[in-house]
N, C-alpha and C. Protein backbone atom coordinates (compact mmCIF):
# COMPACT_ATOMS: atom_id res chain seq x y z
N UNK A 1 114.10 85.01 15.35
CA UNK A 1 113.01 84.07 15.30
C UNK A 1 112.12 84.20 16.54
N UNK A 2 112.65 84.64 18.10
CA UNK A 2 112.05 84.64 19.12
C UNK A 2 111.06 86.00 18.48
N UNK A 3 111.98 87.27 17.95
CA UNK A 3 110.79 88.01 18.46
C UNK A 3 109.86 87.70 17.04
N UNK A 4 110.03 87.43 16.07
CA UNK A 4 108.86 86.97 14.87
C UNK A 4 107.93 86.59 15.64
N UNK A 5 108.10 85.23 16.31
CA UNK A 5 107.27 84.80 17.06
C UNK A 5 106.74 85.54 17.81
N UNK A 6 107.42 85.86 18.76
CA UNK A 6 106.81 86.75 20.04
C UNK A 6 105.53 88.06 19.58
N UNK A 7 105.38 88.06 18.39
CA UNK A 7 104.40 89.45 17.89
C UNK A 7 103.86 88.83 16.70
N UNK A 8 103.27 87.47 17.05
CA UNK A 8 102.33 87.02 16.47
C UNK A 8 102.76 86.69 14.57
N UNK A 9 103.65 86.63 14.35
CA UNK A 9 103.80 86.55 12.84
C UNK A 9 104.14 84.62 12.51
N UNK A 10 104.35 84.14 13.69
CA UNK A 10 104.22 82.52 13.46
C UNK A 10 103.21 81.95 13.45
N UNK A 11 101.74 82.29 14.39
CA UNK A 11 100.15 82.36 13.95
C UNK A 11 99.88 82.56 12.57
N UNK A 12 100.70 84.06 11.59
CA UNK A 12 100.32 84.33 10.41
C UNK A 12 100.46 82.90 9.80
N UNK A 13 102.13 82.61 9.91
CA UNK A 13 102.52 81.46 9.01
C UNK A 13 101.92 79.99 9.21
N UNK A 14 100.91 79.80 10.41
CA UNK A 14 100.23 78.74 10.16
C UNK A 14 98.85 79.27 9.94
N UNK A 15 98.46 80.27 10.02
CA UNK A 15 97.25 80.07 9.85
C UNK A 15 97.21 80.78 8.02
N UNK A 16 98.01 81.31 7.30
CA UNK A 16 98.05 81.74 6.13
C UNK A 16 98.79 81.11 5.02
N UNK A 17 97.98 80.52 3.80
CA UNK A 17 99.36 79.21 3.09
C UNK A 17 99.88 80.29 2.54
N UNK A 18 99.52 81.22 1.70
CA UNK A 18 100.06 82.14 0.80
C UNK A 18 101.35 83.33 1.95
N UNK A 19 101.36 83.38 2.83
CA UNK A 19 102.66 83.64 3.44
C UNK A 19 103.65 82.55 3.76
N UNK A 20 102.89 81.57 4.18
CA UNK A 20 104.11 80.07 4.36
C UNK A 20 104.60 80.06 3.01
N UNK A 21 103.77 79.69 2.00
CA UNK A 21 104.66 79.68 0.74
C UNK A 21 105.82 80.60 0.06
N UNK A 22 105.31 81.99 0.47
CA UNK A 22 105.98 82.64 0.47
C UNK A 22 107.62 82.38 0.95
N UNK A 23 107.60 82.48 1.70
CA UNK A 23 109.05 82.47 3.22
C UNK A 23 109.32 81.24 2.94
N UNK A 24 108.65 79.92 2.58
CA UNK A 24 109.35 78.70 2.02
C UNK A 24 109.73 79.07 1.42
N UNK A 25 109.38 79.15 -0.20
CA UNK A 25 110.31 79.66 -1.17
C UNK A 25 111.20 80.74 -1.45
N UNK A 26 111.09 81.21 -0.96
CA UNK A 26 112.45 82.16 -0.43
C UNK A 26 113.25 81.84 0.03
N UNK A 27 113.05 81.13 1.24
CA UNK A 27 114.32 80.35 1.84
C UNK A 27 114.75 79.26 1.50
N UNK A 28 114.37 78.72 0.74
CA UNK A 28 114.63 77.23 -0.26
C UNK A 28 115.38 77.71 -1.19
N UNK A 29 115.23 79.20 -1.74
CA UNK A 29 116.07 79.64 -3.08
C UNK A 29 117.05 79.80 -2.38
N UNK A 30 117.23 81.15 -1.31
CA UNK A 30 118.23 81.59 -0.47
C UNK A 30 119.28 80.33 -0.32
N UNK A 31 118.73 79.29 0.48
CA UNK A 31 119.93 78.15 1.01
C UNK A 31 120.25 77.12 -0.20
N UNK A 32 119.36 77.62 -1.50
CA UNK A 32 119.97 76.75 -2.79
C UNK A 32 121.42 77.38 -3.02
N UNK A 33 121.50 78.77 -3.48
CA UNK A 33 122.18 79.54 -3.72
C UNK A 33 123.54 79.72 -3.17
N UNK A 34 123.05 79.65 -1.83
CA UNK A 34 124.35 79.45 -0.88
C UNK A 34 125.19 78.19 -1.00
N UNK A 35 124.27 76.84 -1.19
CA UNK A 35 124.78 75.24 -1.56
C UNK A 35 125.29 75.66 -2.68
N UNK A 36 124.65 76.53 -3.58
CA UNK A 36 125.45 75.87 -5.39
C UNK A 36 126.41 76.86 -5.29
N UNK A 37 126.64 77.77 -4.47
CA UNK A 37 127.69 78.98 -4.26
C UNK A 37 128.63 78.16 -4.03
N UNK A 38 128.38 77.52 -2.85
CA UNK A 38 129.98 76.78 -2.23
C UNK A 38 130.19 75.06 -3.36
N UNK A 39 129.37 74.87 -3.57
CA UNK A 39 129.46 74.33 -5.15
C UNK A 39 130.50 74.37 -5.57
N UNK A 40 130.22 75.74 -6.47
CA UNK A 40 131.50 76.36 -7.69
C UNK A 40 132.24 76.96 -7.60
N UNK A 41 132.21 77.19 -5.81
CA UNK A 41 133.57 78.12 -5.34
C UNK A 41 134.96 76.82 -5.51
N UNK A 42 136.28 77.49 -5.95
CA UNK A 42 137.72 77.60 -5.94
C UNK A 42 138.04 76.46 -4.76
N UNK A 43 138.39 75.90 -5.05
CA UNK A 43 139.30 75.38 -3.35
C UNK A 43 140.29 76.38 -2.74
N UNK A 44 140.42 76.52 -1.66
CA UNK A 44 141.21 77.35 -1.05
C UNK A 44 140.88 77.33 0.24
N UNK A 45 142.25 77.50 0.63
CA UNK A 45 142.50 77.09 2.61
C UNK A 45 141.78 78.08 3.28
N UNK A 46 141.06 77.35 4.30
CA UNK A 46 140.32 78.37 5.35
C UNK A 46 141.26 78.93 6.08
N UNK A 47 142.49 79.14 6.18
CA UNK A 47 143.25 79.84 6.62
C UNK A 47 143.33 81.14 5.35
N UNK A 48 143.15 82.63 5.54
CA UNK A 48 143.31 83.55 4.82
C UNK A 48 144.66 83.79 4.87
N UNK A 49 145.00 83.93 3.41
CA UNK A 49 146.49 84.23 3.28
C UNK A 49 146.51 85.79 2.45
N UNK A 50 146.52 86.95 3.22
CA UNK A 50 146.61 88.31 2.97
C UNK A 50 145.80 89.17 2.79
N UNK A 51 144.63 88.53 2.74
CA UNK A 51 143.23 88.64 2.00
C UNK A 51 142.48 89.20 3.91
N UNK A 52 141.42 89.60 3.42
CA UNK A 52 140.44 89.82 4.91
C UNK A 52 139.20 88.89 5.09
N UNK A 53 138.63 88.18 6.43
CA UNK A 53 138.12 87.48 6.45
C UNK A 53 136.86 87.74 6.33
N UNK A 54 135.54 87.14 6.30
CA UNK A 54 134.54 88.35 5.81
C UNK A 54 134.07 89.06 7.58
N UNK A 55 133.22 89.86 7.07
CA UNK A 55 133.30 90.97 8.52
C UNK A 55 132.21 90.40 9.48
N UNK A 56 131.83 90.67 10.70
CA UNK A 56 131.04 90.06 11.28
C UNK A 56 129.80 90.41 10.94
N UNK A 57 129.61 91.79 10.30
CA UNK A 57 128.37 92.47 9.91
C UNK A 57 128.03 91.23 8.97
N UNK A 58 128.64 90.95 7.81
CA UNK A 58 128.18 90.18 6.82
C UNK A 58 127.64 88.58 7.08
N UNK A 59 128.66 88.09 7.86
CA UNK A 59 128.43 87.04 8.70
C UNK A 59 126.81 86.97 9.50
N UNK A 60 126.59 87.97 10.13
CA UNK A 60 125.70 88.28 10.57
C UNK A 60 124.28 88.17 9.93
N UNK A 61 124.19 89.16 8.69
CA UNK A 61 123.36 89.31 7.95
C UNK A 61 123.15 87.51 7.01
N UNK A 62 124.27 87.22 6.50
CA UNK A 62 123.85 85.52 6.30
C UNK A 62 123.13 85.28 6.80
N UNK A 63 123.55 84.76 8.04
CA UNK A 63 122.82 84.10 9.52
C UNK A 63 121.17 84.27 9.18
N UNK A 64 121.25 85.73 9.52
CA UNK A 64 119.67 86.31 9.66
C UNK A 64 119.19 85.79 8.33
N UNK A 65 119.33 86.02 7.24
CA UNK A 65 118.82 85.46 6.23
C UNK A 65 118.49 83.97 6.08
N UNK A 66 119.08 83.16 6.81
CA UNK A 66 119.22 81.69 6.13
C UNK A 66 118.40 81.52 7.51
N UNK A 67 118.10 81.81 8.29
CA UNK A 67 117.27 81.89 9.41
C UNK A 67 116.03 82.35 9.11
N UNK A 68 115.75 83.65 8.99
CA UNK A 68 114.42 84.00 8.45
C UNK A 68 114.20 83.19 7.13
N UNK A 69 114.28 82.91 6.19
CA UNK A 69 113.79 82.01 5.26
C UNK A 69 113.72 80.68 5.59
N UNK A 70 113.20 80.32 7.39
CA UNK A 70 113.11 78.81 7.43
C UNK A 70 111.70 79.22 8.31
N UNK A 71 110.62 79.05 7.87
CA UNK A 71 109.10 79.05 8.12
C UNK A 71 109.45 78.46 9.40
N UNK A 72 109.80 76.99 9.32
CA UNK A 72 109.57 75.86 10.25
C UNK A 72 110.50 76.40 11.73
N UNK A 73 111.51 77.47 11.89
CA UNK A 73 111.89 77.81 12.92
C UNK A 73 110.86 78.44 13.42
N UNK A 74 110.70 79.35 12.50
CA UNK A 74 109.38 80.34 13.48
C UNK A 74 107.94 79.80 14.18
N UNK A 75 107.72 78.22 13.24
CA UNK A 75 106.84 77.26 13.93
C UNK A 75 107.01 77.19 14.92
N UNK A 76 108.19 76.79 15.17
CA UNK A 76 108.67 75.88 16.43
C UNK A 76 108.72 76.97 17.75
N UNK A 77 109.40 77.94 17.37
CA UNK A 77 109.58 79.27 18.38
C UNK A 77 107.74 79.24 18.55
N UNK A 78 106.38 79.48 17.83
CA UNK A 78 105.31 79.66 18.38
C UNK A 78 104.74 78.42 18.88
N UNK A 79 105.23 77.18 18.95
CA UNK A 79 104.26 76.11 19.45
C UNK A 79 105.30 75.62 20.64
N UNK A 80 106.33 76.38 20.94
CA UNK A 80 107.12 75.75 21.97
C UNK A 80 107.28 76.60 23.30
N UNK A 81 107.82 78.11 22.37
CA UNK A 81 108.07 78.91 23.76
C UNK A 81 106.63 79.32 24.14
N UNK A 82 105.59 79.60 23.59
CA UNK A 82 104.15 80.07 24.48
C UNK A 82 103.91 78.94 25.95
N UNK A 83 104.16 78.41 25.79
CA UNK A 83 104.14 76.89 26.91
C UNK A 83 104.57 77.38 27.88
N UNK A 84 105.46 78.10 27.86
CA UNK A 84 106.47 79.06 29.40
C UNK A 84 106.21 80.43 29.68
N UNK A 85 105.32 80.49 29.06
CA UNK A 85 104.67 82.32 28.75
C UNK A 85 103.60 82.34 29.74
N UNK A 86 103.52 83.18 30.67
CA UNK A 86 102.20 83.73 31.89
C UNK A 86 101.47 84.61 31.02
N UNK A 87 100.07 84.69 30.49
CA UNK A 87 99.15 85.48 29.70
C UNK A 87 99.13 86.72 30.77
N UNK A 88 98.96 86.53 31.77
CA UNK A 88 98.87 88.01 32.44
C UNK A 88 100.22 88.99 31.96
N UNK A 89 101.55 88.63 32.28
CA UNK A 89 102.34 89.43 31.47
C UNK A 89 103.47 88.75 30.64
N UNK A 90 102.54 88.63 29.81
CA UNK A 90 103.18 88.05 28.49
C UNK A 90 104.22 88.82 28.02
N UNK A 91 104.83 89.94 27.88
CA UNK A 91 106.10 90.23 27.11
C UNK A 91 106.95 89.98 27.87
N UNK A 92 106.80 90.22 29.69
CA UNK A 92 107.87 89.93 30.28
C UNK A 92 108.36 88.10 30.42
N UNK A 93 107.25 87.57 30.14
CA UNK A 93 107.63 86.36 30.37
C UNK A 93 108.31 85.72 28.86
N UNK A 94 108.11 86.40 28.07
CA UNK A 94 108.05 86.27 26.73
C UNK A 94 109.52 86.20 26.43
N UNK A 95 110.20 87.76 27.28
CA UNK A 95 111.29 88.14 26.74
C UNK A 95 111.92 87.05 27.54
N UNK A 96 111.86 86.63 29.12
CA UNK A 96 112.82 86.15 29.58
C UNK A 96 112.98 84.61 28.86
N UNK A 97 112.23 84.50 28.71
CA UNK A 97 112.37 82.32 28.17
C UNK A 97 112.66 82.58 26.96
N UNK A 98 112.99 83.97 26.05
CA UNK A 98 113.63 84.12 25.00
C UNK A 98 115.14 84.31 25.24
N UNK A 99 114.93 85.24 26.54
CA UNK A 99 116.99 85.18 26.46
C UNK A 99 117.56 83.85 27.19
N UNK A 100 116.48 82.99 27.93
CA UNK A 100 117.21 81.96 28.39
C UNK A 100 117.31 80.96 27.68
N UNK A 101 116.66 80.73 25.98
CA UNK A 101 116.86 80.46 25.07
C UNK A 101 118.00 81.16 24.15
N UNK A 102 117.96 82.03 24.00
CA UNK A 102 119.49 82.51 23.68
C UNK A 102 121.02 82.02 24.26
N UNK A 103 120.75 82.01 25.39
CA UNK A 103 121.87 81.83 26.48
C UNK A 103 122.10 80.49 25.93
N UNK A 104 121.64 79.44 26.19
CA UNK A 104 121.90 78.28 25.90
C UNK A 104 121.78 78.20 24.23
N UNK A 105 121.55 78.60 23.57
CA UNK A 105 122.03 79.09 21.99
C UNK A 105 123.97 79.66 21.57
N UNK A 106 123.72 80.53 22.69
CA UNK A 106 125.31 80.83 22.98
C UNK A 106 126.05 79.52 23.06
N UNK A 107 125.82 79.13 24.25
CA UNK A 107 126.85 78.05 24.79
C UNK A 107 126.68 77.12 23.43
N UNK A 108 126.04 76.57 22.66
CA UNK A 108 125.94 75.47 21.93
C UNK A 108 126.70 76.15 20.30
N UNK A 109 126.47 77.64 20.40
CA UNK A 109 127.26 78.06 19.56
C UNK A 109 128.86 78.04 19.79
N UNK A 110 128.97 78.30 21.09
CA UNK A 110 130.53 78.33 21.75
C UNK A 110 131.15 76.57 20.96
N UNK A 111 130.33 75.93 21.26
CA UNK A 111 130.80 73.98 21.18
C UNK A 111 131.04 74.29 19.78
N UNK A 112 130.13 74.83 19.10
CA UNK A 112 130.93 74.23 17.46
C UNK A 112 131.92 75.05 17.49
N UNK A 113 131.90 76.24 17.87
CA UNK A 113 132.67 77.27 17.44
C UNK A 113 134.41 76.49 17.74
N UNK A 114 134.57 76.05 18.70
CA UNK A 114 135.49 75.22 19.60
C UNK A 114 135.64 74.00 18.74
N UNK A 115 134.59 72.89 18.37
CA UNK A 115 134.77 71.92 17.26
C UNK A 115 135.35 72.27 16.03
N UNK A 116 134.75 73.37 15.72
CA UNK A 116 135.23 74.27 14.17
C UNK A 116 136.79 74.49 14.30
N UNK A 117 136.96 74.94 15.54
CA UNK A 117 138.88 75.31 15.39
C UNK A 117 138.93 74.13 15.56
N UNK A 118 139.00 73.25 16.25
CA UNK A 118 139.75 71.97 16.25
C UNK A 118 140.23 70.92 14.70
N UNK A 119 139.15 71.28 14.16
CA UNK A 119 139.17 70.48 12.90
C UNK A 119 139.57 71.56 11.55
N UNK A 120 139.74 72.97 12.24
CA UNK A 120 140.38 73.34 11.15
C UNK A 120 141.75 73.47 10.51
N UNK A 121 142.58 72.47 11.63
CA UNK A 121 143.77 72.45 11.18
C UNK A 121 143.67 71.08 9.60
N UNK A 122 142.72 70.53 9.45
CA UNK A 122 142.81 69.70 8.77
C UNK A 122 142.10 70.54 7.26
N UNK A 123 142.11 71.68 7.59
CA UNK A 123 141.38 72.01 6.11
C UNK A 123 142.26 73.24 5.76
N UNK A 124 143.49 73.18 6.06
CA UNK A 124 144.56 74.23 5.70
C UNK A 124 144.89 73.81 4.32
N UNK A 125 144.04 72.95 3.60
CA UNK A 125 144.92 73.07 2.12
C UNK A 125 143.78 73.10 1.54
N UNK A 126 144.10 72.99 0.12
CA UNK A 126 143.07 73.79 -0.90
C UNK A 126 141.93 72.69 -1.16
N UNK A 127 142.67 71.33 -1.36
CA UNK A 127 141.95 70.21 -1.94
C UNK A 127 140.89 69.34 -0.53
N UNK A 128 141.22 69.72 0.91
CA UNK A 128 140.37 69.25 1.75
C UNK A 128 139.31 70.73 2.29
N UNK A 129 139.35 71.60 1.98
CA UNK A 129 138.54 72.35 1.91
C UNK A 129 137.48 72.33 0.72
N UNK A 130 138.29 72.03 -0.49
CA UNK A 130 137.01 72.11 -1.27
C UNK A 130 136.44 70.81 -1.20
N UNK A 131 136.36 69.55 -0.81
CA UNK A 131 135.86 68.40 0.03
C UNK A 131 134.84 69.36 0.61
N UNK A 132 135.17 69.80 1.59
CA UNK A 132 134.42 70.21 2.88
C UNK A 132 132.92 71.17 2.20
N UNK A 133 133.52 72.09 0.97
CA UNK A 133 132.74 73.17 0.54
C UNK A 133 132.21 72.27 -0.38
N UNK A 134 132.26 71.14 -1.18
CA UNK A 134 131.02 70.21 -2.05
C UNK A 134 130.23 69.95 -0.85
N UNK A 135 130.69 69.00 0.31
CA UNK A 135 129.66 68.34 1.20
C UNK A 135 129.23 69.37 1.77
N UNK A 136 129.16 70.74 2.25
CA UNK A 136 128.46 71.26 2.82
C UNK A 136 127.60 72.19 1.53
N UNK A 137 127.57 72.48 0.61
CA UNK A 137 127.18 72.55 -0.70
C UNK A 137 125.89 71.53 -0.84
N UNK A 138 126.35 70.98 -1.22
CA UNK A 138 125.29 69.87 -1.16
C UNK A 138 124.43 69.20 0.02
N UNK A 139 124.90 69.09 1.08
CA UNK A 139 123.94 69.68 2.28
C UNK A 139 122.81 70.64 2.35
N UNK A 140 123.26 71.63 1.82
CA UNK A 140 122.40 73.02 1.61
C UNK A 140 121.71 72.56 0.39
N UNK A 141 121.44 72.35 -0.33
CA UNK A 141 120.92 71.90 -1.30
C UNK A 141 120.00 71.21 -0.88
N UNK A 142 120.28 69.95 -0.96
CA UNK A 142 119.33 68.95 0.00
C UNK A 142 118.03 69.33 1.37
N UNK A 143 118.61 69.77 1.97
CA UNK A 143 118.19 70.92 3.02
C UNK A 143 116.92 71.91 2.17
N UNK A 144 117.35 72.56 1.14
CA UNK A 144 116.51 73.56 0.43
C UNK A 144 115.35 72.74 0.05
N UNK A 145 115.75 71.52 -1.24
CA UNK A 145 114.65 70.24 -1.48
C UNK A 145 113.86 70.23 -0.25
N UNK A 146 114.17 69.81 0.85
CA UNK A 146 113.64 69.36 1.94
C UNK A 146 112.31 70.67 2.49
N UNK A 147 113.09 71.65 2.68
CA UNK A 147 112.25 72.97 2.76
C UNK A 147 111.64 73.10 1.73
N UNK A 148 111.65 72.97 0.72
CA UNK A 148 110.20 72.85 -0.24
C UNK A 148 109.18 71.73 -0.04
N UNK A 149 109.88 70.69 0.24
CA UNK A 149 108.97 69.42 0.38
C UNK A 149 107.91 69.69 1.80
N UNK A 150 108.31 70.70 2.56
CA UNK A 150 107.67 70.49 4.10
C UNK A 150 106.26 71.35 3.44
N UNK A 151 105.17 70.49 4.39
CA UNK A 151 103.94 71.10 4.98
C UNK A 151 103.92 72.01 5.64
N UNK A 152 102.54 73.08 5.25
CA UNK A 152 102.07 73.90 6.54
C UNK A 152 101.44 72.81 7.57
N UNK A 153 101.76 73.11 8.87
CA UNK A 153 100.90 72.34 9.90
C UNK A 153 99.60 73.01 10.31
N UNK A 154 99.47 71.95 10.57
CA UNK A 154 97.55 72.61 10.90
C UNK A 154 97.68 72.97 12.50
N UNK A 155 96.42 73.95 12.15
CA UNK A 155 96.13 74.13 13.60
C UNK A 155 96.67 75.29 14.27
């Protein structure tokens, strides 16, 4: 999302509806899909029993996807980080208030990551996991509604 931003493609998305619409609806389908996925998925313990967990590549590629199909991040990355940006040398200032945005992205990823084990001893069985996979199901869902419902902002 930093570098979208950083090379001018968050300007596109406010100043162009027919690309905002675009990347909305895409990412409104994308994070439907994923909600009605965990929907109609099986109950079964987040503990893997013999099976492989999925790989980080894939993990990864999610991420990026359910990320790039949210317009409104890439807003925010162009009306927030330019504020800390020196026009004389803009990539260098660009890149650094991007990794010191990362950095603290890390650490806040570290906290759930740390919350996530803590509470996953409570979803070792089949029937409080699939609890967990409706409400976060339907989260995503809701979420998607919501990303359709949003405005381009002006300006």
């Amino acid at each position: 999302m930093i570098a979208i931003a950083g090379v001018g493609l968050g300007t596109l998305l406010t100043t162009s509806m027919w690309f905002f619409i675009v990347v909305k609806w895409a990412g409104a389908l994308y994070l439907a899909w994923l909600g009605l996925k965990l929907l109609m998925s099986k109950p079964q313990s987040a503990i893997i029993e013999g099976g492989q967990p999925q790989s980080m590549r894939s993990l990864i590629r999610q991420e990026f996807l359910v990320a790039a199909g949210n317009p409104k991040a890439i807003l925010i990355f162009t009306a927030f980080l330019p504020q800390f940006v020196v026009p004389e040398h803009y990539a260098l200032s660009f890149t650094i208030t991007g990794a010191l945005f990362l950095v603290m992205e890390v650490v806040a990823i570290a906290i759930y990551a740390v919350l996530g084990s803590k509470i996953g001893r409570y979803l070792r069985n089949g029937k409080a996991m699939q609890w967990f996979n409706r409400v976060s199901g339907a989260l995503m869902v809701v979420f998607s509604i919501g990303l359709l419902a949003m405005k381009r902002p002006t300006g």
